[in-house]
Protein backbone atom coordinates (compact mmCIF):
# COMPACT_ATOMS: atom_id res chain seq x y z
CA UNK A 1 30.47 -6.76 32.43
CA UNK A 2 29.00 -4.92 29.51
CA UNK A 3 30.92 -2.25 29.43
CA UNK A 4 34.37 -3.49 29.48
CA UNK A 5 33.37 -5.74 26.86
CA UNK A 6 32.43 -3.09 24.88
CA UNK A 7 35.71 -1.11 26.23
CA UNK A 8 37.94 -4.06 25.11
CA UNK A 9 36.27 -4.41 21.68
CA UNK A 10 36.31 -1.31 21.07
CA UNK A 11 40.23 -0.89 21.64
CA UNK A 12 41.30 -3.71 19.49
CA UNK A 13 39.00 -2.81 16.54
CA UNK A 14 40.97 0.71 16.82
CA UNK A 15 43.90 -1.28 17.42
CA UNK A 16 43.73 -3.92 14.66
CA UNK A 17 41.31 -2.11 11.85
CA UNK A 18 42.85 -4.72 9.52
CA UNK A 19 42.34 -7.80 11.27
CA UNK A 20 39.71 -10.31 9.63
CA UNK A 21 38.09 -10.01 13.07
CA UNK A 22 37.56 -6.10 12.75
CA UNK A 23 34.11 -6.42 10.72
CA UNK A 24 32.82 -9.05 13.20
CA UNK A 25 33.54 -7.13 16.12
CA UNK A 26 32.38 -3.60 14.70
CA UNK A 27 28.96 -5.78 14.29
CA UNK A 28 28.71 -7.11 17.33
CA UNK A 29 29.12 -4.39 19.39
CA UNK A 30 26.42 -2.36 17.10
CA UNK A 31 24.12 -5.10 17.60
CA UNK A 32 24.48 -5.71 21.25
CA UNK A 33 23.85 -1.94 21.65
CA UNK A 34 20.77 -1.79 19.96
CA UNK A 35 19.01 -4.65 21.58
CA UNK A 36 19.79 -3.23 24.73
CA UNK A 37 18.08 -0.05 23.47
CA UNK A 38 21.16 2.38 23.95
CA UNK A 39 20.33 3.96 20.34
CA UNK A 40 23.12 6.56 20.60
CA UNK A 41 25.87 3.82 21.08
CA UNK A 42 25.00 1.71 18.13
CA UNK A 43 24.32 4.41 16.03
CA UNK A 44 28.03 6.03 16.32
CA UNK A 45 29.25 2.26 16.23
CA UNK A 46 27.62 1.61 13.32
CA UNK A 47 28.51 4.79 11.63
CA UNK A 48 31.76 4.42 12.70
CA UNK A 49 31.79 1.01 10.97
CA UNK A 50 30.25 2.97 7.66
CA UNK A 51 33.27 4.92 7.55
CA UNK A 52 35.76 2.24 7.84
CA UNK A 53 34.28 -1.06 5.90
CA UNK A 54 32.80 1.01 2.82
CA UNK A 55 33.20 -2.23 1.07
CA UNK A 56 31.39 -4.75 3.27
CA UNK A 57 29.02 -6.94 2.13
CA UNK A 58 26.69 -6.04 5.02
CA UNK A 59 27.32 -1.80 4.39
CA UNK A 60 23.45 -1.51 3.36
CA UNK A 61 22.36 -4.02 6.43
CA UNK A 62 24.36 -1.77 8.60
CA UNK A 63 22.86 1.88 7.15
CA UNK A 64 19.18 0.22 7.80
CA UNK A 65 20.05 -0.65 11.20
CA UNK A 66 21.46 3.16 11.33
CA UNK A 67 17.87 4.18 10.02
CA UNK A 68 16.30 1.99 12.80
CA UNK A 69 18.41 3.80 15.37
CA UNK A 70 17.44 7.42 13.84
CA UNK A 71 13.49 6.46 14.61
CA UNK A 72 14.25 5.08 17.69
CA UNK A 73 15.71 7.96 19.02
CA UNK A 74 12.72 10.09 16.96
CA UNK A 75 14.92 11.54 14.26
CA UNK A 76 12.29 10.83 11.37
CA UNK A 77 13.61 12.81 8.90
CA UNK A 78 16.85 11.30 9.40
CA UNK A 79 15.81 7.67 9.34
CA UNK A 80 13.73 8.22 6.15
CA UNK A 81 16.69 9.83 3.81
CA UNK A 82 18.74 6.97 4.59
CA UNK A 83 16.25 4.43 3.99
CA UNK A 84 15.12 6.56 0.83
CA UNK A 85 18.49 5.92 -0.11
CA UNK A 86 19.41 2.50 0.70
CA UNK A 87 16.34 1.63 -1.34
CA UNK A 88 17.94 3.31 -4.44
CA UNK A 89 21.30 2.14 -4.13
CA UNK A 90 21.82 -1.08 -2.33
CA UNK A 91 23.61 -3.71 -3.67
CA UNK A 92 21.05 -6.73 -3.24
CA UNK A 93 17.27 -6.35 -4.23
CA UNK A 94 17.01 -7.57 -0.17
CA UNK A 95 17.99 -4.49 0.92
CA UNK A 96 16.27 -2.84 -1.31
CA UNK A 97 12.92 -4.54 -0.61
CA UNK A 98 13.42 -3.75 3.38
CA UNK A 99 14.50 -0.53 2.64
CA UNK A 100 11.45 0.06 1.28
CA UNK A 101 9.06 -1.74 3.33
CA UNK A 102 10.85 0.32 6.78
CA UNK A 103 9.70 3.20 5.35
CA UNK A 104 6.12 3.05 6.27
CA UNK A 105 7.69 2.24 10.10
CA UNK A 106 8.97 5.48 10.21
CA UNK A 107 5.48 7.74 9.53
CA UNK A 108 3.82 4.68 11.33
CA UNK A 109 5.68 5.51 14.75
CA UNK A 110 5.41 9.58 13.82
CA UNK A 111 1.57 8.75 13.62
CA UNK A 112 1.19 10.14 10.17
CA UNK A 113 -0.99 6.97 9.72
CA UNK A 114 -1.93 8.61 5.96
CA UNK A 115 1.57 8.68 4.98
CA UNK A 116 1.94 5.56 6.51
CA UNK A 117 -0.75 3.70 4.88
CA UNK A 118 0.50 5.27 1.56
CA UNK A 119 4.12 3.87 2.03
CA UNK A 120 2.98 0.11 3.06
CA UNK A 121 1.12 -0.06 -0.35
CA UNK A 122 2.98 1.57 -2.53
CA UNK A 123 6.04 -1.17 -1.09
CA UNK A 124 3.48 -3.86 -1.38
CA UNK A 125 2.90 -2.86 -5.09
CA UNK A 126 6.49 -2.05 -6.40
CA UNK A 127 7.97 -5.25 -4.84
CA UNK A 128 5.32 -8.27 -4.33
CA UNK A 129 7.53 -10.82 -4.30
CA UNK A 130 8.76 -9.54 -1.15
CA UNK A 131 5.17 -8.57 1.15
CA UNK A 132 5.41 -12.40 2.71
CA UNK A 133 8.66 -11.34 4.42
CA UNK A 134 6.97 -8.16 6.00
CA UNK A 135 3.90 -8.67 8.12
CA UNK A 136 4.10 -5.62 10.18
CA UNK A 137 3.06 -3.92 6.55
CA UNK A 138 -0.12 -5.70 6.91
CA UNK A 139 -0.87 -5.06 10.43
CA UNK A 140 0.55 -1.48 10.80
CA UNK A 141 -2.04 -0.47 7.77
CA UNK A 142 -5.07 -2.00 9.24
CA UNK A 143 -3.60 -0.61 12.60
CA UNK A 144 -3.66 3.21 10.76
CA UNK A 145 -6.58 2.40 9.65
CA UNK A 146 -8.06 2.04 12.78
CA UNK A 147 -6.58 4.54 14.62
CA UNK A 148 -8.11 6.89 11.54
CA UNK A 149 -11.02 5.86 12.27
CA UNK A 150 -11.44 4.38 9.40
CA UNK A 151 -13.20 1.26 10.87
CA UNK A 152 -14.41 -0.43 7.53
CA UNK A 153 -11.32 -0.40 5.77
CA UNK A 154 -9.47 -1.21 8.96
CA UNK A 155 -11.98 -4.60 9.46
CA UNK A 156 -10.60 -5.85 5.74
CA UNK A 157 -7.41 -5.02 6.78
CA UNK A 158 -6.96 -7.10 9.41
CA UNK A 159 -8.62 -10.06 8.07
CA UNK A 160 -6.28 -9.90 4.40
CA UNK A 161 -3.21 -9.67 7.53
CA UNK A 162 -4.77 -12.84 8.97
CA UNK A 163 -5.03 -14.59 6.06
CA UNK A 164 -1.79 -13.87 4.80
CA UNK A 165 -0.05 -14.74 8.39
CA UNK A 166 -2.45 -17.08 10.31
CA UNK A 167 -0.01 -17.89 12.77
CA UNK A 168 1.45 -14.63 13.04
CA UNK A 169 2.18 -13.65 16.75
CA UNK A 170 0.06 -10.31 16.71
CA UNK A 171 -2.42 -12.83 15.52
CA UNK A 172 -4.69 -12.01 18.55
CA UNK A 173 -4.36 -8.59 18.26
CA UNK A 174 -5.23 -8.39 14.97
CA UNK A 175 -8.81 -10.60 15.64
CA UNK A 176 -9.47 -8.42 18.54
CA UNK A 177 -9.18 -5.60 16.60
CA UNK A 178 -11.80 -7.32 14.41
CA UNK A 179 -13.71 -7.97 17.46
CA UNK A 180 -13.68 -3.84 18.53
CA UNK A 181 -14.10 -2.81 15.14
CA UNK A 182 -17.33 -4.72 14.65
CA UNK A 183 -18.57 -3.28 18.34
CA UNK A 184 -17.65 0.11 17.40
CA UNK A 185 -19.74 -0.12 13.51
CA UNK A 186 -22.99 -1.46 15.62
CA UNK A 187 -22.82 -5.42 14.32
CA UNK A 188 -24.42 -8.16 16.16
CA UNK A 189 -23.08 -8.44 19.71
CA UNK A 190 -22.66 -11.92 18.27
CA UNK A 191 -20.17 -11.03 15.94
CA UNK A 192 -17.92 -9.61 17.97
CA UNK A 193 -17.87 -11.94 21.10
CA UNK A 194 -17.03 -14.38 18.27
CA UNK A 195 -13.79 -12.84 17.34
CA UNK A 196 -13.03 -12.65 20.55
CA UNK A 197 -13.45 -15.62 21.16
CA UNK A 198 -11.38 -16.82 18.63
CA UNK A 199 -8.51 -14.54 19.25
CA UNK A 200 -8.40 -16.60 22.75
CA UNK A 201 -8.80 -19.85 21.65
CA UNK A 202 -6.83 -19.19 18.76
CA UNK A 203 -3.54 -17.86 19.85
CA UNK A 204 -4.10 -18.40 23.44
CA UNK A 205 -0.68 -18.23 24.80
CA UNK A 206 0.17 -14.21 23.17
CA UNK A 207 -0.29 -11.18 24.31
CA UNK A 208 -3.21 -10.30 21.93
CA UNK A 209 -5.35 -13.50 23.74
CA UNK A 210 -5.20 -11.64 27.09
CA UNK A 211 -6.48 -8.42 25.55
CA UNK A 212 -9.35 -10.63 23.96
CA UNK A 213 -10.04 -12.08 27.85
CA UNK A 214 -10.45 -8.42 28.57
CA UNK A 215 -13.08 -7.71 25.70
């Protein structure tokens, strides 16, 4: 019963703007759009909570997850300028810091893998502190990397995102990446099998394992 739920909620956070519930409810039903991947609902809802809880604490958590519905329904340019600006006005460093590092998401999933690259490091180097919270940096660089074929740069890639997040899910990905990167520069046959190996052993129970099986 989905929609009514949203129906109802909807109503009484029209009905009672005021109410202490209002900012929880707004939230919720932005939220439970987006993970079911209706990016047009949650983006109205949560613009619709923009206009009427200027003041929130969680105003610059709610205009990323805006951005976040902008590049999931491909509107780049969009996403970008408000993550541009969340980065230069929010009111925690937090927001800032994600801000930032969502940036390189967006010319990551346009496949400007250049621009992409560009905006994971220059994150990584304005705000170190915060790279540990963002592993997708890590992997989506040695991912553009790849996919420029760039195979060198993309090998040391993915081993400085495995040794930053060993246990990291995309883990197996990452080593069979290593794995088709080495086949593709000519190593030792060796070499390669090894990593895939490992990716297997290693994270057996993900996603990336299965793809090593494959290799």
């Amino acid at each position: 019963n989905f929609e009514l739920a949203m129906g109802l909620y909807r109503y009484l956070a029209e009905r009672f703007p005021d109410s202490p519930l209002a900012t929880r409810t707004i939230l919720l039903m932005g939220y439970a759009q987006q993970d079911r991947g209706d990016s047009f609902a949650a983006l109205n809802t949560f613009q619709r909570f923009e206009r009427l809880k200027p003041e929130s604490k969680f105003f610059d958590q709610v205009k990323i997850s805006e951005a976040e519905a902008y590049l999931n329904l491909k509107k780049f340019d969009e996403a970008y300028k408000i993550l541009d600006d969340v980065e230069k006005t929010a009111k925690t460093r937090k927001d800032s810091f994600e801000a930032a590092f969502r940036k390189g998401d967006i010319y990551f999933e346009d496949r400007d893998y250049p621009a992409a690259i560009a905006k994971y490091r220059e994150a990584i180097k304005k705000y170190p502190e915060a790279a540990g919270e963002y592993p997708n940096a890590f992997f989506n660089t040695a991912e553009a990397l790849y996919w420029k074929q760039d195979y060198r740069q993309a090998l040391n890639a993915y081993r400085e995102f495995l040794q930053r997040f060993p246990d990291n899910k995309y883990g197996g990905y990452a080593m069979t990446r290593l794995g088709e990167s080495l086949e593709i520069l000519g190593a030792d046959p060796k070499r390669s099998m090894g990593a895939y190996l490992e990716a297997y052993f290693r994270y057996r129970d993900t996603p990336g394992a299965a793809v090593a099986r494959v290799r």
